[in-house]
Protein backbone atom coordinates (compact mmCIF):
# COMPACT_ATOMS: atom_id res chain seq x y z
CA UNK A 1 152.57 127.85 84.22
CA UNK A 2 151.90 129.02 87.59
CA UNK A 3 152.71 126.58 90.94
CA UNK A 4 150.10 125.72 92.72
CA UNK A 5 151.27 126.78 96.72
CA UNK A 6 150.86 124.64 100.19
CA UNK A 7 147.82 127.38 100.78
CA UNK A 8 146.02 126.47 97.23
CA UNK A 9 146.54 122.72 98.07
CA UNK A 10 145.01 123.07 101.75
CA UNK A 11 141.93 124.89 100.29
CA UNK A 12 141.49 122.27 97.44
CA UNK A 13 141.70 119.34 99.96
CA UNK A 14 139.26 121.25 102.35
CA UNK A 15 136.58 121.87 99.48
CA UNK A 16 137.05 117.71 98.46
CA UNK A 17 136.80 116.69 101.99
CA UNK A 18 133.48 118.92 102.51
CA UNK A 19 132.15 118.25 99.16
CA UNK A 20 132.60 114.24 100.09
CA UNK A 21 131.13 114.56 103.95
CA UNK A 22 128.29 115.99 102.19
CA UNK A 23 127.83 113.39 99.62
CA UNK A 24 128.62 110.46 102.30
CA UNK A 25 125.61 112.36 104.52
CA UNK A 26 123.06 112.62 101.87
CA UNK A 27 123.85 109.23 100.53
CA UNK A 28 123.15 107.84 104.32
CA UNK A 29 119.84 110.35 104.30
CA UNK A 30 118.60 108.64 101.17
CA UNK A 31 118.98 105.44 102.49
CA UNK A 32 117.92 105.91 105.85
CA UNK A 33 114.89 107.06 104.87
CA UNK A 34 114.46 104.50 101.99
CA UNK A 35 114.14 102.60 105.10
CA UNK A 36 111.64 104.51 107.18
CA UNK A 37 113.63 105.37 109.78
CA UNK A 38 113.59 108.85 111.51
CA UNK A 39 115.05 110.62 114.28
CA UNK A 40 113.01 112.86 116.95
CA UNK A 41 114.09 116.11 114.49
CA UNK A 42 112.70 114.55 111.53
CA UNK A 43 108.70 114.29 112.56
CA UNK A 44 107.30 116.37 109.91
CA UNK A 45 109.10 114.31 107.49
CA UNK A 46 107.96 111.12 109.37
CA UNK A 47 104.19 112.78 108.82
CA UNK A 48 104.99 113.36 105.26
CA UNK A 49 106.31 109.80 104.11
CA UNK A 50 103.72 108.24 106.73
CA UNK A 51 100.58 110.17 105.08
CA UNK A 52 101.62 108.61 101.62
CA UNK A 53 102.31 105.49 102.58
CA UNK A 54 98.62 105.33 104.09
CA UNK A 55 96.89 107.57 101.19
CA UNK A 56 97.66 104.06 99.42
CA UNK A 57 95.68 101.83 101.49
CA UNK A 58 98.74 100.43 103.24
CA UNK A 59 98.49 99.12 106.95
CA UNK A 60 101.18 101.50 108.82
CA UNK A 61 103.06 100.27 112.01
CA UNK A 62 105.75 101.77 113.57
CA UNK A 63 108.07 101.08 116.35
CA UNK A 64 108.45 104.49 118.59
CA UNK A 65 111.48 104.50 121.29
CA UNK A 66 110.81 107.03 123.32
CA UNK A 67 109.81 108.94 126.37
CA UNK A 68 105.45 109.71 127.51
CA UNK A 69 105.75 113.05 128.32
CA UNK A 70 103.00 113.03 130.96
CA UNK A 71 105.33 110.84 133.22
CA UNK A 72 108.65 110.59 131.57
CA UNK A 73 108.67 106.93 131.27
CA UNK A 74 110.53 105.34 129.08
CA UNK A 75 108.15 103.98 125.47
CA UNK A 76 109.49 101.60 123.54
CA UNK A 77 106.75 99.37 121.37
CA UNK A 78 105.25 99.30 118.00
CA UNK A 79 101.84 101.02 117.24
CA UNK A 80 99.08 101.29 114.51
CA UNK A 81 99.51 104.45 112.85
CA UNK A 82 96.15 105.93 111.67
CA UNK A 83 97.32 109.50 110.76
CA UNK A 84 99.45 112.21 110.16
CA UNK A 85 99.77 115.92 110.40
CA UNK A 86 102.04 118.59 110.47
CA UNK A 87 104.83 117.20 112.78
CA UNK A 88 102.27 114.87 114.62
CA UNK A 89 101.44 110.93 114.12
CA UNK A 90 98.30 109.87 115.68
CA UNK A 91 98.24 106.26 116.49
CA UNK A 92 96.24 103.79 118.23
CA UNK A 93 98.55 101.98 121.42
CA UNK A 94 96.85 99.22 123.35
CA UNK A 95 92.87 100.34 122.00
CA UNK A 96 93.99 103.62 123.09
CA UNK A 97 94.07 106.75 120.55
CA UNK A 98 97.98 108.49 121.19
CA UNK A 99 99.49 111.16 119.83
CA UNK A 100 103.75 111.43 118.82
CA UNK A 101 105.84 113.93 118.39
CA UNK A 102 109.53 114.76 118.31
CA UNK A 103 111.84 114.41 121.21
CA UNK A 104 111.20 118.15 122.29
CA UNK A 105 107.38 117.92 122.21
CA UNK A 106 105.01 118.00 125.18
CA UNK A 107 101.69 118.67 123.69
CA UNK A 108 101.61 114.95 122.30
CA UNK A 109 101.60 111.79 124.34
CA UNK A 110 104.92 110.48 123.38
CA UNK A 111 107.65 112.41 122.68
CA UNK A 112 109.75 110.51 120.21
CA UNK A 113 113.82 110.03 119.85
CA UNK A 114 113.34 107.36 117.24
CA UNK A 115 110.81 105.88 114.61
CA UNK A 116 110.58 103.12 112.37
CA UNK A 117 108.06 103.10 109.92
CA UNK A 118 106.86 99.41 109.28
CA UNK A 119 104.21 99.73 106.41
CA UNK A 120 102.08 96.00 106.41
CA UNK A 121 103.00 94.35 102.80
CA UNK A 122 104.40 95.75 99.50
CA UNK A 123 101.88 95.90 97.65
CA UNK A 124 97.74 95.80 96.78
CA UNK A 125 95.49 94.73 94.77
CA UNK A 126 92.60 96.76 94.28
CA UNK A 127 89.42 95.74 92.75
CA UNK A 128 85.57 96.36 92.89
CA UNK A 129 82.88 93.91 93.60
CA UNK A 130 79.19 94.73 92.64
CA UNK A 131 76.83 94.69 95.34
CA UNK A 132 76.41 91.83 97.75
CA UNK A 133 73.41 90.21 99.60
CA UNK A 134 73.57 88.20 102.67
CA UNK A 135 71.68 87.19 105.69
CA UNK A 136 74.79 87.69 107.70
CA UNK A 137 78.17 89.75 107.74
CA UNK A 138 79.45 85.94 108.13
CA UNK A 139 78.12 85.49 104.90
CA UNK A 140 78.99 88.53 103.24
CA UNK A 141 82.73 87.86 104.31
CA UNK A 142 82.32 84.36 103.01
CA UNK A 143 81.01 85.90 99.26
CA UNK A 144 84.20 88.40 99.39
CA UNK A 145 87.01 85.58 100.34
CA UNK A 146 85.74 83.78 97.90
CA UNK A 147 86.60 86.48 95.07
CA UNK A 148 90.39 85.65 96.13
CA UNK A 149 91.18 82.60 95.52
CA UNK A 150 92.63 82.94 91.54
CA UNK A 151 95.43 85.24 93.42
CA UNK A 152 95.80 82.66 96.09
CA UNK A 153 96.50 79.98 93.33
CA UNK A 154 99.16 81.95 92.34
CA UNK A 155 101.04 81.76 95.51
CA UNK A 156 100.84 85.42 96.36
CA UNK A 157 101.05 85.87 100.37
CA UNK A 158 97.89 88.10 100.97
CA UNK A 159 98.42 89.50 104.45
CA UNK A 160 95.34 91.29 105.08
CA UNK A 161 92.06 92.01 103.23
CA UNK A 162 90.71 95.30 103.54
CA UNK A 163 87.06 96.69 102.30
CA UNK A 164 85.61 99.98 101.31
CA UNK A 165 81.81 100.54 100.92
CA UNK A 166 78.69 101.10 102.76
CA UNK A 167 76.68 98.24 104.85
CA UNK A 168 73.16 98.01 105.62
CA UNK A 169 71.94 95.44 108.02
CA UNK A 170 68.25 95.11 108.58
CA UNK A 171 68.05 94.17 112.60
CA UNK A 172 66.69 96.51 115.23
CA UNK A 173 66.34 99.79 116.50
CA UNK A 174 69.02 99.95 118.97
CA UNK A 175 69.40 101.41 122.34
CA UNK A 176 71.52 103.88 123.27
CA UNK A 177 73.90 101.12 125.32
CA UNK A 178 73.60 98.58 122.65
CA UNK A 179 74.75 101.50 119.63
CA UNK A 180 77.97 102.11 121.95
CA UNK A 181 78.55 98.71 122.50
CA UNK A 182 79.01 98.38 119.03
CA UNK A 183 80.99 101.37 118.39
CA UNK A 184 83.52 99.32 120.77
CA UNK A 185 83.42 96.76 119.12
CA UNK A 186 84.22 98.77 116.17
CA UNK A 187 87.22 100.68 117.85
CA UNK A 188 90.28 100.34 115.78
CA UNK A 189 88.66 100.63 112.65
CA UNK A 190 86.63 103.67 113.56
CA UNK A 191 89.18 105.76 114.79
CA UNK A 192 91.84 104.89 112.26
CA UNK A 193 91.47 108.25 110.12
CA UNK A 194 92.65 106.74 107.44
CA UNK A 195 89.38 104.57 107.13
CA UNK A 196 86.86 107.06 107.38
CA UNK A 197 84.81 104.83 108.92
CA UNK A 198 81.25 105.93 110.30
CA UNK A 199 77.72 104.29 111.50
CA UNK A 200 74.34 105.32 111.35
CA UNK A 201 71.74 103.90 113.72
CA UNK A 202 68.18 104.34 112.28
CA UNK A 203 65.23 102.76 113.13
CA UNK A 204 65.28 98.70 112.57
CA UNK A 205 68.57 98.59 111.60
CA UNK A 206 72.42 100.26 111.02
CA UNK A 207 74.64 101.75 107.95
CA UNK A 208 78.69 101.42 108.04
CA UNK A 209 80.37 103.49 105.66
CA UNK A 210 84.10 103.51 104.66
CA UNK A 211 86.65 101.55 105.23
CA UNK A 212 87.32 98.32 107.56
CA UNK A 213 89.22 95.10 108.06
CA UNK A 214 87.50 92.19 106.55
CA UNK A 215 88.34 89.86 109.65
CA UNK A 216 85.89 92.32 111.74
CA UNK A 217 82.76 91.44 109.84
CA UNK A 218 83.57 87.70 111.96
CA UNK A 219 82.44 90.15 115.07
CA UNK A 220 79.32 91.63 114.15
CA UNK A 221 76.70 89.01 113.36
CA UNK A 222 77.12 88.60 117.57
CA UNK A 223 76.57 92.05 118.84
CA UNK A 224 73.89 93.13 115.39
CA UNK A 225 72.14 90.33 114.85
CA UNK A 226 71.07 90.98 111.78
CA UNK A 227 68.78 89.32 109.40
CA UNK A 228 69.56 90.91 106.30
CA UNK A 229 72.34 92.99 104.47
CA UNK A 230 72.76 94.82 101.25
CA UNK A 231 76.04 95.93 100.20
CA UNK A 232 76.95 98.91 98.24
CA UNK A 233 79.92 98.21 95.07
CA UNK A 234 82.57 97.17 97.48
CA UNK A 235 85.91 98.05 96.40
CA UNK A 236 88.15 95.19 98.03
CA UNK A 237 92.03 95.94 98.64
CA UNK A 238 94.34 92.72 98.57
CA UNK A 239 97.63 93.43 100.79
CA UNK A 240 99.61 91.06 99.48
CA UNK A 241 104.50 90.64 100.50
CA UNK A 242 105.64 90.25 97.15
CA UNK A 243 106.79 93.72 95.24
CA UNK A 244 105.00 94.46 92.02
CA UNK A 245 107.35 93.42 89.60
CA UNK A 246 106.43 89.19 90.87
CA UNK A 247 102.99 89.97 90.51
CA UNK A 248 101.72 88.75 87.03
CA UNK A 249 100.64 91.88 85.10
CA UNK A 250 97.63 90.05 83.46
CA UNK A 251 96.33 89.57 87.00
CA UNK A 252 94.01 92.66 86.40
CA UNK A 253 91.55 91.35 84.62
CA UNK A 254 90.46 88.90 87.18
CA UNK A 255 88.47 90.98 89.12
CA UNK A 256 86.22 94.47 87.93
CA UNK A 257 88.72 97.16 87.22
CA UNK A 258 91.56 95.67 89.11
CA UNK A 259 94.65 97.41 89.75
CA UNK A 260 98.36 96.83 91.24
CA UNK A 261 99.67 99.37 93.66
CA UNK A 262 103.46 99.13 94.69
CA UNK A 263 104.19 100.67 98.31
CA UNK A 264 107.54 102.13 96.69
């Protein structure tokens, strides 16, 4: 049998030791990004992981250290993340609309060294409601809440109740002035892309279409005034902490075609 030599030894040890850096690095990788966390380099995969976290109706935050590139000024703060593309996130900052992108870029508003993704809850339940009348969004809200208290008796932590449908609210025809106001009033949820949210003025009255935070409906009743609303099917999304596997599996048939969605 031939003897292995020093040389055949060194080039064994060498091919271990890379093989194992490599392993050590894409072991760290995995779990790195099991944890949303990305470096400046990493934006389009920040856009990738951040478009599917919110093409599941999750809430996306994420805390951005950083630099604006306008002035060079130090960022450092958590922001709503409403979407993604290419190597870009666009995000809402302080009811401003920004734009982030890795620590070379200078197109966007921030340039970013480091992100943490912070997706709101782990995970939803879906269902659909059949259309609701009300003489007030306060009321409409009040119709929807009430659909939720079976999963509250269960203990589940809902952090945030989300709503897809169309609106429309008999009131009046609205002034140019008054139809912005609103649209502020409206801000986050209308330019959060993920919500595809849109109004129509017409004459004695408004449609909103797409998607919107339950809690806003508390504003509108001020600024609308309206004294009537019909409701398309409303498909109602249930952000709830625990994971999937503590949610009771017979839970779906509480509600119209419920379903569970688990953020991983």
């Amino acid at each position: 049998m031939k003897k292995i030599g020093i040389l055949e030894i060194l080039v064994i040890l060498a091919i271990l030791i890379t093989s194992g850096a490599l392993a050590y690095k894409f072991i760290n990788s995995n779990n790195k990004n099991s944890n949303y966390e990305f470096d400046g380099d990493q934006m389009y995969k920040c856009a990738w992981v951040s478009e599917k976290i919110m093409n599941k109706n999750f809430p996306l935050y994420a805390h951005v250290k950083g630099k604006w590139t306008s002035s060079k000024e130090e960022f450092n703060d958590t922001v709503l993340i409403t979407g993604a593309r290419g190597g870009t996130l666009y995000a809402i900052y302080k009811n401003q609309s920004i734009t982030i992108g890795g620590e070379m870029a200078y197109v966007e508003d921030i340039a970013a060294k480091k992100i943490i993704l912070k997706p709101l809850g782990n995970s939803i339940i879906e269902y659909q409601l059949n259309p609701i009348d009300g003489n007030s969004f306060k009321e409409i809200k009040n119709k929807i809440e009430s659909t939720e208290y079976k999963y509250k008796n269960l203990n589940l932590t809902i952090l945030k109740t989300y709503i897809e449908g169309s609106l429309a609210a008999d009131s009046k025809t609205f002034a140019p002035s008054e139809q912005q106001n609103i649209k502020n009033n409206l801000y986050l949820d209308l330019n959060n892309k993920n919500n595809r949210l849109s109004i129509y003025f017409v004459e004695n009255g408004l449609f909103i279409n797409g998607k919107l935070d339950l809690e806003t409906l508390n504003t509108l009743d001020d600024i609308i005034n309206p004294h009537k609303i019909t409701t398309s099917q409303i498909t109602v999304y249930l952000v709830v902490n625990e994971t999937a596997d503590k949610i009771p599996k017979n839970i779906t048939a509480y509600n119209n075609n419920s379903m569970i969605i688990a953020l991983q």
